[in-house]
N, C-alpha and C. Protein backbone atom coordinates (compact mmCIF):
# COMPACT_ATOMS: atom_id res chain seq x y z
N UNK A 1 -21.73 7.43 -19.78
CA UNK A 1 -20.77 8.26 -19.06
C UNK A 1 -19.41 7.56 -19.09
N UNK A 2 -18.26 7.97 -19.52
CA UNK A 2 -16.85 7.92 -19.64
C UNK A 2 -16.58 7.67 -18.34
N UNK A 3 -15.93 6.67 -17.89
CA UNK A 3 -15.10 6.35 -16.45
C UNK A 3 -13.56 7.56 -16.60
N UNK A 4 -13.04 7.97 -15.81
CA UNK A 4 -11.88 8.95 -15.72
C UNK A 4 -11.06 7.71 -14.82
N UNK A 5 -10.60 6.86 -15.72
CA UNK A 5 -9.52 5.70 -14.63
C UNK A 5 -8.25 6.25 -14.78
N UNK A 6 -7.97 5.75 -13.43
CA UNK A 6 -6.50 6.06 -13.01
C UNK A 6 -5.56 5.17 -12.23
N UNK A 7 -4.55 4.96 -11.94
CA UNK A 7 -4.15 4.27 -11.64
C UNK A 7 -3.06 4.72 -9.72
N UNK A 8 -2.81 3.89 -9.08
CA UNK A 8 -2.31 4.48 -7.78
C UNK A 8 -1.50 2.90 -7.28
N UNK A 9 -0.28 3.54 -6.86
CA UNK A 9 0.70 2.21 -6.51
C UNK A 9 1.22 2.55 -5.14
N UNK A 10 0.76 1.26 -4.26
CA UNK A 10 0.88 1.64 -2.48
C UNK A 10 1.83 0.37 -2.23
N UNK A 11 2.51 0.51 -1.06
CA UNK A 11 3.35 -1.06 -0.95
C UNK A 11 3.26 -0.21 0.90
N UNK A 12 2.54 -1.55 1.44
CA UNK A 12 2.58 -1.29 2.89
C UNK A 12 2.81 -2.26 3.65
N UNK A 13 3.91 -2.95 3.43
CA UNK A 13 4.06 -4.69 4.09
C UNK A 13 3.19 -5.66 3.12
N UNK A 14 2.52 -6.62 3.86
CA UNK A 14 2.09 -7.64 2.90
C UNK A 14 1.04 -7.15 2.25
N UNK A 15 0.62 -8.01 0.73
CA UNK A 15 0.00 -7.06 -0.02
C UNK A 15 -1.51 -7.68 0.27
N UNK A 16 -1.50 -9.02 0.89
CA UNK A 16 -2.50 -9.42 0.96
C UNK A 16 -3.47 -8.91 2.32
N UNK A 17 -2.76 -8.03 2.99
CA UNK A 17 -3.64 -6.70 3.84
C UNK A 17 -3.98 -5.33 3.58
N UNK A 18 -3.21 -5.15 2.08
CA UNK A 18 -3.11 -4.03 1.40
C UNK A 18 -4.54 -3.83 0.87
N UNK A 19 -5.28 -4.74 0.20
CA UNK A 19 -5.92 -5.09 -0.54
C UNK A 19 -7.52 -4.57 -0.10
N UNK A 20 -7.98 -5.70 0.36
CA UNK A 20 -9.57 -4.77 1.29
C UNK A 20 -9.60 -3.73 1.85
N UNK A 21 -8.30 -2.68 2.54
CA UNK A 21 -9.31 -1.37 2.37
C UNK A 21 -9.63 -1.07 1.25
N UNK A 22 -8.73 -0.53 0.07
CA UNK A 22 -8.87 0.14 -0.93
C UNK A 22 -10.07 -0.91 -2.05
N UNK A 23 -10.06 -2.07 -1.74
CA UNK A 23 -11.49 -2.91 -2.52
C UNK A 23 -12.68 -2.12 -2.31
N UNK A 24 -12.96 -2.19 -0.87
CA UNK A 24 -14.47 -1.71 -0.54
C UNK A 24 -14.51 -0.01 -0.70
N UNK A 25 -14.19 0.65 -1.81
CA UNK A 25 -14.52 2.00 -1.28
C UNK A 25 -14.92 2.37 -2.92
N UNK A 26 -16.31 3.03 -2.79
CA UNK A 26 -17.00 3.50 -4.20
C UNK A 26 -15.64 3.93 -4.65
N UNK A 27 -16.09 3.60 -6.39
CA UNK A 27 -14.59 4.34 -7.13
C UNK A 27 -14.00 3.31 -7.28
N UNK A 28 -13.69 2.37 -6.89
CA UNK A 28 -12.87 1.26 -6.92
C UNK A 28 -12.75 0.50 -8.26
N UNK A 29 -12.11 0.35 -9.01
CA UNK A 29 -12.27 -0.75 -10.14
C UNK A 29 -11.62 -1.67 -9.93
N UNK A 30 -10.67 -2.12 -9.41
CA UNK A 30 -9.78 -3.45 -9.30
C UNK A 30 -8.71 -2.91 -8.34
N UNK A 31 -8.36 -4.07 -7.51
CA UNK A 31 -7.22 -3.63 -6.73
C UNK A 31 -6.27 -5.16 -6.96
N UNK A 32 -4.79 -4.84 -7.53
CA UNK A 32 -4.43 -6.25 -7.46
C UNK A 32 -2.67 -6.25 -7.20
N UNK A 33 -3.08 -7.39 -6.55
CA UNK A 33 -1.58 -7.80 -5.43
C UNK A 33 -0.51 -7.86 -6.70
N UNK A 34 1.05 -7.32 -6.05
CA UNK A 34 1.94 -7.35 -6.97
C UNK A 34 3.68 -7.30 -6.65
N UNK A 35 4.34 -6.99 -7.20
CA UNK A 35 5.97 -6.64 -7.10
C UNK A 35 6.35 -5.11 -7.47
N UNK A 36 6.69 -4.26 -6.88
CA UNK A 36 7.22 -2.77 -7.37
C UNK A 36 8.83 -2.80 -7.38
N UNK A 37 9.25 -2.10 -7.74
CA UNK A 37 10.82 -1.52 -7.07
C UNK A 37 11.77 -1.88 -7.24
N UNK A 38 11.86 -3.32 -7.67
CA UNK A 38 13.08 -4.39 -8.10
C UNK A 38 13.72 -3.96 -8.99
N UNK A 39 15.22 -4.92 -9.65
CA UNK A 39 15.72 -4.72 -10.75
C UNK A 39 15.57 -6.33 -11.47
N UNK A 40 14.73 -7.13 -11.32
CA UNK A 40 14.58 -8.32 -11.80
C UNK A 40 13.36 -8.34 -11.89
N UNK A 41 13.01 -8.26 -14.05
CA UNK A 41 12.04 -8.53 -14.75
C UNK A 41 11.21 -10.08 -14.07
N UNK A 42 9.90 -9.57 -13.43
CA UNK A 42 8.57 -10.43 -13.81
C UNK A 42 9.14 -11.64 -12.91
N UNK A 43 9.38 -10.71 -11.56
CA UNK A 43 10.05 -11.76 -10.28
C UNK A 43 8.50 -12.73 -9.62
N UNK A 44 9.21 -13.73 -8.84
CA UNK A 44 8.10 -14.82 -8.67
C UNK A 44 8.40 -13.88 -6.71
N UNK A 45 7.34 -14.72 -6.19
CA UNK A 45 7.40 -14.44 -4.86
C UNK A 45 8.45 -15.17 -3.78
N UNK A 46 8.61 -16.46 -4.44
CA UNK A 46 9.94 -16.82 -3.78
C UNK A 46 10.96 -15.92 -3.71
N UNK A 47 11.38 -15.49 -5.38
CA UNK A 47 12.21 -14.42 -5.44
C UNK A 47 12.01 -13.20 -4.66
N UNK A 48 11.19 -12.55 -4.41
CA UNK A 48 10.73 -11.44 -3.73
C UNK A 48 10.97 -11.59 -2.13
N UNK A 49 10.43 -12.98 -2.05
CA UNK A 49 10.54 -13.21 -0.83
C UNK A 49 12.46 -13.15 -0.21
N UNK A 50 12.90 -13.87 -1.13
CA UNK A 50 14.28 -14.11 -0.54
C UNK A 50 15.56 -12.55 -0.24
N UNK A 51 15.11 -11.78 -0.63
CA UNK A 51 15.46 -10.27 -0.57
C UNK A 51 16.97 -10.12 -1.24
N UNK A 52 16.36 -10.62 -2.71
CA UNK A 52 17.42 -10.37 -3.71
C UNK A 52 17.14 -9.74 -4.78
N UNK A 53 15.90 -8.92 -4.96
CA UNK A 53 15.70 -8.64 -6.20
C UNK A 53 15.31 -7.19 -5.71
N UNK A 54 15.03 -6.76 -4.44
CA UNK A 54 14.73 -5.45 -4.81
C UNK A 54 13.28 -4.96 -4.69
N UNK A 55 12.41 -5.79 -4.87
CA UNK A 55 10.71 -5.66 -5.07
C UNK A 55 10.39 -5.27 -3.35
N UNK A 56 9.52 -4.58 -3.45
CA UNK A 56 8.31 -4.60 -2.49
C UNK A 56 6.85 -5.13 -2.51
N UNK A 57 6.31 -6.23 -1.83
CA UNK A 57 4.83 -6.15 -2.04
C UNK A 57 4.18 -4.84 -2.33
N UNK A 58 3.19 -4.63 -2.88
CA UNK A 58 2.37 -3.45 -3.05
C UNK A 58 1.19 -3.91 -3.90
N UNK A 59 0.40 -2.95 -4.00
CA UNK A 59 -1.04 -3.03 -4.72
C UNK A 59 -0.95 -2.00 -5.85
N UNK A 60 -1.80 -2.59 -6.75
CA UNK A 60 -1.70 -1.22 -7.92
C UNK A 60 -3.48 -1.27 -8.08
N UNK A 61 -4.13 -0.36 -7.89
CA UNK A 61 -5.35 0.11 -7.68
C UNK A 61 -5.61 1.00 -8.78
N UNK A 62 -6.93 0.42 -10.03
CA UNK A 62 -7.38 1.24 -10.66
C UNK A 62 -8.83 1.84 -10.16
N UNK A 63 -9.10 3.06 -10.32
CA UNK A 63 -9.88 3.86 -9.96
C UNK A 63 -10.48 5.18 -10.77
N UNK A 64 -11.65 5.08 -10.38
CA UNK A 64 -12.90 6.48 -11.23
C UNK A 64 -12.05 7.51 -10.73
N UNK A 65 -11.48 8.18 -11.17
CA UNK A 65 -10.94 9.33 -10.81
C UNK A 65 -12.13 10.53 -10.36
N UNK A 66 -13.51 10.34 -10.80
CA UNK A 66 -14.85 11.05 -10.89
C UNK A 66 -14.92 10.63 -9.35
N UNK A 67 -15.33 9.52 -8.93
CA UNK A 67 -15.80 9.22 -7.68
C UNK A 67 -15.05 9.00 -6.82
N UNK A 68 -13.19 8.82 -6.47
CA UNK A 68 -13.04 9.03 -5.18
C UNK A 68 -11.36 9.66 -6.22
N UNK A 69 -11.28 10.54 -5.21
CA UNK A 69 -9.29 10.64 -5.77
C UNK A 69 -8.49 10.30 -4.87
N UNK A 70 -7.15 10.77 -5.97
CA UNK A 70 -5.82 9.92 -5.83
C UNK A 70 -5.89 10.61 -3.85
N UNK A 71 -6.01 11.90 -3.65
CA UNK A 71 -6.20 12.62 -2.49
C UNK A 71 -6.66 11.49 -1.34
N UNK A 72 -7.78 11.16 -1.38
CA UNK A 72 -8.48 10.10 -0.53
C UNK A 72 -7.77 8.76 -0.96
N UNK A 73 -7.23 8.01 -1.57
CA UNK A 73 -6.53 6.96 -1.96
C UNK A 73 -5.25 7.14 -0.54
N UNK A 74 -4.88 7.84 -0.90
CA UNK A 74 -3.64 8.39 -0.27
C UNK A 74 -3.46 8.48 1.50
N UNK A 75 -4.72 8.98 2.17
CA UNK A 75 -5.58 9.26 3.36
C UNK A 75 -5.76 7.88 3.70
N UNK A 76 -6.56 7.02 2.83
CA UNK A 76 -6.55 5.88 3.24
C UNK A 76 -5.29 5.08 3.43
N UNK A 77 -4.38 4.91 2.49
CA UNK A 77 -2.95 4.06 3.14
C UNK A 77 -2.25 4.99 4.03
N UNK A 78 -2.43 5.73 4.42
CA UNK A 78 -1.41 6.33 5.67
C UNK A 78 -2.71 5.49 7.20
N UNK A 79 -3.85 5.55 6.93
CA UNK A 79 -4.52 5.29 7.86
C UNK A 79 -4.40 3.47 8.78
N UNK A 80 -3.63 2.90 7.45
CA UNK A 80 -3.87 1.32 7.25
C UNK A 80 -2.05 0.67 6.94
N UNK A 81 -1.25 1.95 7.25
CA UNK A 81 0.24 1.45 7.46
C UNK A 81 1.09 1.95 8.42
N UNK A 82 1.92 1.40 9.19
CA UNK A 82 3.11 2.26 9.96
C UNK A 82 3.68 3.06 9.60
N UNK A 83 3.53 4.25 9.05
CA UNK A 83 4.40 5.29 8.66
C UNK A 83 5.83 5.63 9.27
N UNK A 84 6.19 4.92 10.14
CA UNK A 84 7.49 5.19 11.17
C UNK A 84 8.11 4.49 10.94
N UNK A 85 7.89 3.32 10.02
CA UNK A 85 8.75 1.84 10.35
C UNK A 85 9.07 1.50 8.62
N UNK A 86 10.59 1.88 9.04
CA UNK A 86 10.89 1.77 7.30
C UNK A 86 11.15 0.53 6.74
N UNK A 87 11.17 -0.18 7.66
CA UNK A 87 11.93 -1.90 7.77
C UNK A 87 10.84 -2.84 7.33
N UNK A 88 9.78 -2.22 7.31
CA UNK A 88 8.47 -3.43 7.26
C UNK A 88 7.40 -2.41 7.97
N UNK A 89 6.22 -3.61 7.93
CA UNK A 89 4.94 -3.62 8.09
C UNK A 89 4.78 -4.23 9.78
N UNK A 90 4.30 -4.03 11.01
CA UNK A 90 4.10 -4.92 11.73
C UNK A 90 4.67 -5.94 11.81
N UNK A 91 4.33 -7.76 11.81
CA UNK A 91 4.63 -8.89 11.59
C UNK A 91 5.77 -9.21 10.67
N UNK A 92 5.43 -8.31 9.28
CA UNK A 92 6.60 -8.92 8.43
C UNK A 92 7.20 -7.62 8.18
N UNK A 93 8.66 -8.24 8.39
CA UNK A 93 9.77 -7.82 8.17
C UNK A 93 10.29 -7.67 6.73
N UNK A 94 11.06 -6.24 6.44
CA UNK A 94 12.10 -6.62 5.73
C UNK A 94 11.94 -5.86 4.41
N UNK A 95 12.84 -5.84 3.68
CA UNK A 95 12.87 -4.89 2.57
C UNK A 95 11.75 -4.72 1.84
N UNK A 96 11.47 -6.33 1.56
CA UNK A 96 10.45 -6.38 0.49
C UNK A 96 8.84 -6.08 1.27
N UNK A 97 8.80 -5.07 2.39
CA UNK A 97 7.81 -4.73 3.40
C UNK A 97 7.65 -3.37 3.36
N UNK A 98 8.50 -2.68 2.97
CA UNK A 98 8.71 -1.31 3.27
C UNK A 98 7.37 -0.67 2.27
N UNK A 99 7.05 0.18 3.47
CA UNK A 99 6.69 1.60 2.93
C UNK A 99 6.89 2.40 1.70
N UNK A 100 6.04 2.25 0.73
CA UNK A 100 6.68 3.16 -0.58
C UNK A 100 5.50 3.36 -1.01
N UNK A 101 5.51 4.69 -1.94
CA UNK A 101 3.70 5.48 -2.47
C UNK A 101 4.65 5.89 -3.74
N UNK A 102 4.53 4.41 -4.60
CA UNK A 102 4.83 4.37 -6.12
C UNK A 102 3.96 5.69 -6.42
N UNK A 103 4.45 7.19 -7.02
CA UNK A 103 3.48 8.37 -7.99
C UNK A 103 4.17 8.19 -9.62
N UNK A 104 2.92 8.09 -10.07
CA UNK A 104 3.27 8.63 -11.50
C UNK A 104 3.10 9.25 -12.24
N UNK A 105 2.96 10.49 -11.72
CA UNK A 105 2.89 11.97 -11.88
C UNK A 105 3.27 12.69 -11.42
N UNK A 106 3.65 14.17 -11.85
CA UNK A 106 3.99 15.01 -10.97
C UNK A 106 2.71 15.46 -9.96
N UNK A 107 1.46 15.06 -10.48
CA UNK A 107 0.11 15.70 -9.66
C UNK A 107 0.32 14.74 -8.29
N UNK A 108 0.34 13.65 -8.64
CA UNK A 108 0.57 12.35 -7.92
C UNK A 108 1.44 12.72 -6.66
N UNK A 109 2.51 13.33 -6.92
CA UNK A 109 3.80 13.47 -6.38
C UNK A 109 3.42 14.30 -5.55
N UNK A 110 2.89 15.67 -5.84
CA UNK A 110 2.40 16.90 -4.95
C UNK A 110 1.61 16.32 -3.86
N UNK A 111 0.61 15.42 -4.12
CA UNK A 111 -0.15 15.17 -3.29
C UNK A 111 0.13 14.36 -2.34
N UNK A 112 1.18 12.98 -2.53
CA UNK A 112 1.87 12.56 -1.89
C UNK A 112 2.67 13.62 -0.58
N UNK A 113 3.37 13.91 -1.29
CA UNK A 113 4.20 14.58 -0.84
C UNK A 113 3.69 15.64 0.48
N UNK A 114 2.20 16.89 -0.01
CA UNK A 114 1.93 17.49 0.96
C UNK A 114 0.92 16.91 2.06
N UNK A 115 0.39 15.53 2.12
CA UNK A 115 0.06 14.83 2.47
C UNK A 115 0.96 14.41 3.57
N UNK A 116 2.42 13.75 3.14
CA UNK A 116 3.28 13.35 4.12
C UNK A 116 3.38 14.02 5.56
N UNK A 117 3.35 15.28 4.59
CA UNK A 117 4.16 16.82 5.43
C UNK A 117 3.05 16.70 6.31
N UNK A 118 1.74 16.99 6.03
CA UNK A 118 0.71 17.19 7.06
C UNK A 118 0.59 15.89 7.96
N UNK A 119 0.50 15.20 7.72
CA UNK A 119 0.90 13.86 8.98
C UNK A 119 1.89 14.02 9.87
N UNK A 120 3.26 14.14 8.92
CA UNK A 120 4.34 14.91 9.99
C UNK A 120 4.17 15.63 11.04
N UNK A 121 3.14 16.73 10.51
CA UNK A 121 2.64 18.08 11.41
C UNK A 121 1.59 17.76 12.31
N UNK A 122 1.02 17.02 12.17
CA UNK A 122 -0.47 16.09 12.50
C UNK A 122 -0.15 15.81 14.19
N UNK A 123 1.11 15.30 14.68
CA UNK A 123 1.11 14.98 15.92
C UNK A 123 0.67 13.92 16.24
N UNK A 124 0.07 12.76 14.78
CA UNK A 124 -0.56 11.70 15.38
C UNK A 124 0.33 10.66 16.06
N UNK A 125 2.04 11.08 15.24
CA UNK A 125 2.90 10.03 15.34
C UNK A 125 3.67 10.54 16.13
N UNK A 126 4.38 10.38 17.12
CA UNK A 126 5.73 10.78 17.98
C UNK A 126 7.15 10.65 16.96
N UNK A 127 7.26 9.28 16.54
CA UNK A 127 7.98 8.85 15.66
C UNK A 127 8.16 9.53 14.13
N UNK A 128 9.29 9.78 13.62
CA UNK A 128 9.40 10.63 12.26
C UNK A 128 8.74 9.57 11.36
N UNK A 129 7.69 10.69 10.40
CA UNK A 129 7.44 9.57 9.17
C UNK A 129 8.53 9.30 7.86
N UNK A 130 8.48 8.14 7.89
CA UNK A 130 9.79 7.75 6.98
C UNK A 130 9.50 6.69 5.70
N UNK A 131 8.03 6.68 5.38
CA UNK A 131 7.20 6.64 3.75
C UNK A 131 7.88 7.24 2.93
N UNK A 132 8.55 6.23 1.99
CA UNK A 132 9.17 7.18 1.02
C UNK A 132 8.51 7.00 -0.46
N UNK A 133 8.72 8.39 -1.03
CA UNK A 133 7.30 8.46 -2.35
C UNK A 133 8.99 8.65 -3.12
N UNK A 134 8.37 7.60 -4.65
CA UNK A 134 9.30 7.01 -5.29
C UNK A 134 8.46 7.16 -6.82
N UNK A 135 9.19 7.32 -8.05
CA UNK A 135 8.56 7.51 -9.07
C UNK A 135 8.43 5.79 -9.35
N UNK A 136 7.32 5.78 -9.95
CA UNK A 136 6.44 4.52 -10.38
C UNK A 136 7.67 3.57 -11.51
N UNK A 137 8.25 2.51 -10.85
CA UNK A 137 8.22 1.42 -11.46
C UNK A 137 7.30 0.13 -12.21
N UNK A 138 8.30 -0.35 -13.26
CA UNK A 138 7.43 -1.75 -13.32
C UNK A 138 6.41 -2.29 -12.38
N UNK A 139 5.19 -2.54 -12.50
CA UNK A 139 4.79 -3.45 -11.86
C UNK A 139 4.17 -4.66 -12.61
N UNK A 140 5.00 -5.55 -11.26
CA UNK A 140 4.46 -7.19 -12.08
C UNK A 140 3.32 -8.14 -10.77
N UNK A 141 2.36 -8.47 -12.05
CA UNK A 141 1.02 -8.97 -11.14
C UNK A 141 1.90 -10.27 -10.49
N UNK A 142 1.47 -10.47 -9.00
CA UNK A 142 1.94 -10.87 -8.21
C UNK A 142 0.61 -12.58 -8.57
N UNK A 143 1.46 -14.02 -8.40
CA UNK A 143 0.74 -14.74 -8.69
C UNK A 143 -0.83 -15.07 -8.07
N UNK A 144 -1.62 -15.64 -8.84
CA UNK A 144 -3.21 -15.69 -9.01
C UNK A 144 -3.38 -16.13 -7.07
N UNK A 145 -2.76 -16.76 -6.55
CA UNK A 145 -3.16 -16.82 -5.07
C UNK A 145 -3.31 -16.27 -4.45
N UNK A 146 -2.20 -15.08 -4.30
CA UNK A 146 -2.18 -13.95 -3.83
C UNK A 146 -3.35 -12.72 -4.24
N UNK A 147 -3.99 -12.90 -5.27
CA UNK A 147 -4.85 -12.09 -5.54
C UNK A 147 -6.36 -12.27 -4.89
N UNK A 148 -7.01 -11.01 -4.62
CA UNK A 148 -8.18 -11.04 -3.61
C UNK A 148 -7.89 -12.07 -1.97
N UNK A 149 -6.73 -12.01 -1.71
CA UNK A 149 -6.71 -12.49 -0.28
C UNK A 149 -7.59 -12.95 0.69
N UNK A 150 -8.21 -11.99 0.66
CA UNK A 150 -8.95 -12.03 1.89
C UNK A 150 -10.17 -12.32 1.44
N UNK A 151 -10.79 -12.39 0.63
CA UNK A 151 -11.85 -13.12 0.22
C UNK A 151 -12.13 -14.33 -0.42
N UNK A 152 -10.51 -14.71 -0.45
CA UNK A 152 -10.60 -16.40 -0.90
C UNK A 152 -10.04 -16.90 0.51
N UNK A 153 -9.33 -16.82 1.75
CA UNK A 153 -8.90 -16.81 2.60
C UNK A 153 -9.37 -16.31 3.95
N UNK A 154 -10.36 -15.79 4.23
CA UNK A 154 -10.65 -14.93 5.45
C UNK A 154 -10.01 -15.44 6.91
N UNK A 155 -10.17 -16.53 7.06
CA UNK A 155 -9.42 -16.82 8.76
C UNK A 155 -8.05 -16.76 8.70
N UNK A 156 -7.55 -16.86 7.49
CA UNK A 156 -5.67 -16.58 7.31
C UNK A 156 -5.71 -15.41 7.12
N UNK A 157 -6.56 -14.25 6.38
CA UNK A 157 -6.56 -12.68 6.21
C UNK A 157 -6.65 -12.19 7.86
N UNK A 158 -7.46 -12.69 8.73
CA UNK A 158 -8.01 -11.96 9.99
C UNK A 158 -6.89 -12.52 10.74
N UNK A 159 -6.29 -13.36 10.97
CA UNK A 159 -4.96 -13.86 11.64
C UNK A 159 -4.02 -12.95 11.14
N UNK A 160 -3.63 -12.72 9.97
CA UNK A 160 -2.56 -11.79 9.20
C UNK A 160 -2.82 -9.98 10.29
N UNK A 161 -4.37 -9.81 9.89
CA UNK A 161 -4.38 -8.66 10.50
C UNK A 161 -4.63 -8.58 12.04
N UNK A 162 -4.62 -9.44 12.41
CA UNK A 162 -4.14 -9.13 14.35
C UNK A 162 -2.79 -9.29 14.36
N UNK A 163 -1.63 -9.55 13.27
CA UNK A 163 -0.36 -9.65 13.71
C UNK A 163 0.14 -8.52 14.05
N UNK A 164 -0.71 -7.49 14.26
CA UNK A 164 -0.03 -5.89 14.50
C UNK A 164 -0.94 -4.50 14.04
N UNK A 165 -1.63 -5.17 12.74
CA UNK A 165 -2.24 -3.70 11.96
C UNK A 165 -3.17 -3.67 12.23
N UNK A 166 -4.24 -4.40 12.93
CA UNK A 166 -5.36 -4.16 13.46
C UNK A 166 -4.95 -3.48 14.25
N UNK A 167 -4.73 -3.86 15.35
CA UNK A 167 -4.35 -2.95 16.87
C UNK A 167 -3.78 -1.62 16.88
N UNK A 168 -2.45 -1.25 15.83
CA UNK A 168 -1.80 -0.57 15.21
C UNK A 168 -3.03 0.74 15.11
N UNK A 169 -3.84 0.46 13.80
CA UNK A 169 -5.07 1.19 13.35
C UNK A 169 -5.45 1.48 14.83
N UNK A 170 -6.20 0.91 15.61
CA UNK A 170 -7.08 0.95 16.54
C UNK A 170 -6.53 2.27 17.41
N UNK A 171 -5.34 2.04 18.00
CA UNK A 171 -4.55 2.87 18.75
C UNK A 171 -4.12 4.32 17.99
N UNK A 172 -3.95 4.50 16.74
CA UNK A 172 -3.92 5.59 16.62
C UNK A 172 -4.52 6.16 15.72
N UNK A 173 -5.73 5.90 15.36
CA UNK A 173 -7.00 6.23 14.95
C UNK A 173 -7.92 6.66 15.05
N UNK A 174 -8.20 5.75 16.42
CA UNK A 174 -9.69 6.12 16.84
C UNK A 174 -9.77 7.28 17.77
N UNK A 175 -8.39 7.78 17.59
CA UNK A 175 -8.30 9.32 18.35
C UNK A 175 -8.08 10.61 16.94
N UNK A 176 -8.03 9.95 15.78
CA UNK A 176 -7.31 11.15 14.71
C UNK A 176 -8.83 11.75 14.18
């Protein structure tokens, strides 16, 4: 049987919290930490970090298009980011934090897009959602440390996620 892979680019604050939802979910083929958005070729994380180049952390996630879609991909990072907070993620701040749903498609785009709208409408948030869906840039693999986070790391991953996105999730979730 032919795999139907595809590809999906999320940037929700740090990438190394980005990472384990979208790992554990059938369908999954690789999820790996990276740079989107910049105008500086095959930037290091210092660079990224220092908020001169433009990049956002994000994940680029290949996936069976057969066993879960871009639809549910999508469901899941609105579930696992601040949609209100254009500035960052929780804890970290700052450009290279922001909210962005890299599509690279127009199918991509639709779904994004009427997705947004229904969250908007959803009532889950008081606050306007301000996720902005952006056509797919470069992406450059973000260095080998950063990759699989939380499973080479777990007490620095579970510290990372009480800085805000655990609780975050908790509070407006476990009512949606």
């Amino acid at each position: 049987m032919i795999m139907k892979k595809e590809t999906a680019i999320f940037a929700g604050g740090c990438f190394w919290c980005m990472v384990s939802p979208f790992d554990q979910q059938p369908g999954i083929i690789k999820v790996v930490s990276g740079y989107t958005g910049g105008h500086v070729p095959n930037p290091t994380y210092e660079q990224v970090s220092s908020h001169t180049t433009g990049h956002t952390e994000a994940v680029e996630i290949t996936y069976d298009a057969d066993v879960i879609s871009y639809q549910d991909l999508v469901e899941i990072y609105w579930k696992v980011t601040d949609p209100t907070d254009a500035m960052g993620q929780f804890q970290d701040r700052g450009d290279n934090y922001r909210p962005v749903i890299f599509v690279n498609s127009p199918e991509q785009r639709a779904v994004a897009e009427a997705s947004r709208q229904h969250l908007a409408d959803s009532g889950v948030f008081k606050d306007p959602i301000v996720t902005k869906i952006e056509n797919v840039q470069p992406f450059y693999v973000a260095e080998d440390y950063h990759q699989d986070f939380y499973r080479k790391n777990p007490e620095r991953y579970a510290m990372e996620e009480r800085g805000g996105r655990e609780q975050f999730i908790a509070d407006h979730w476990h009512k949606a």
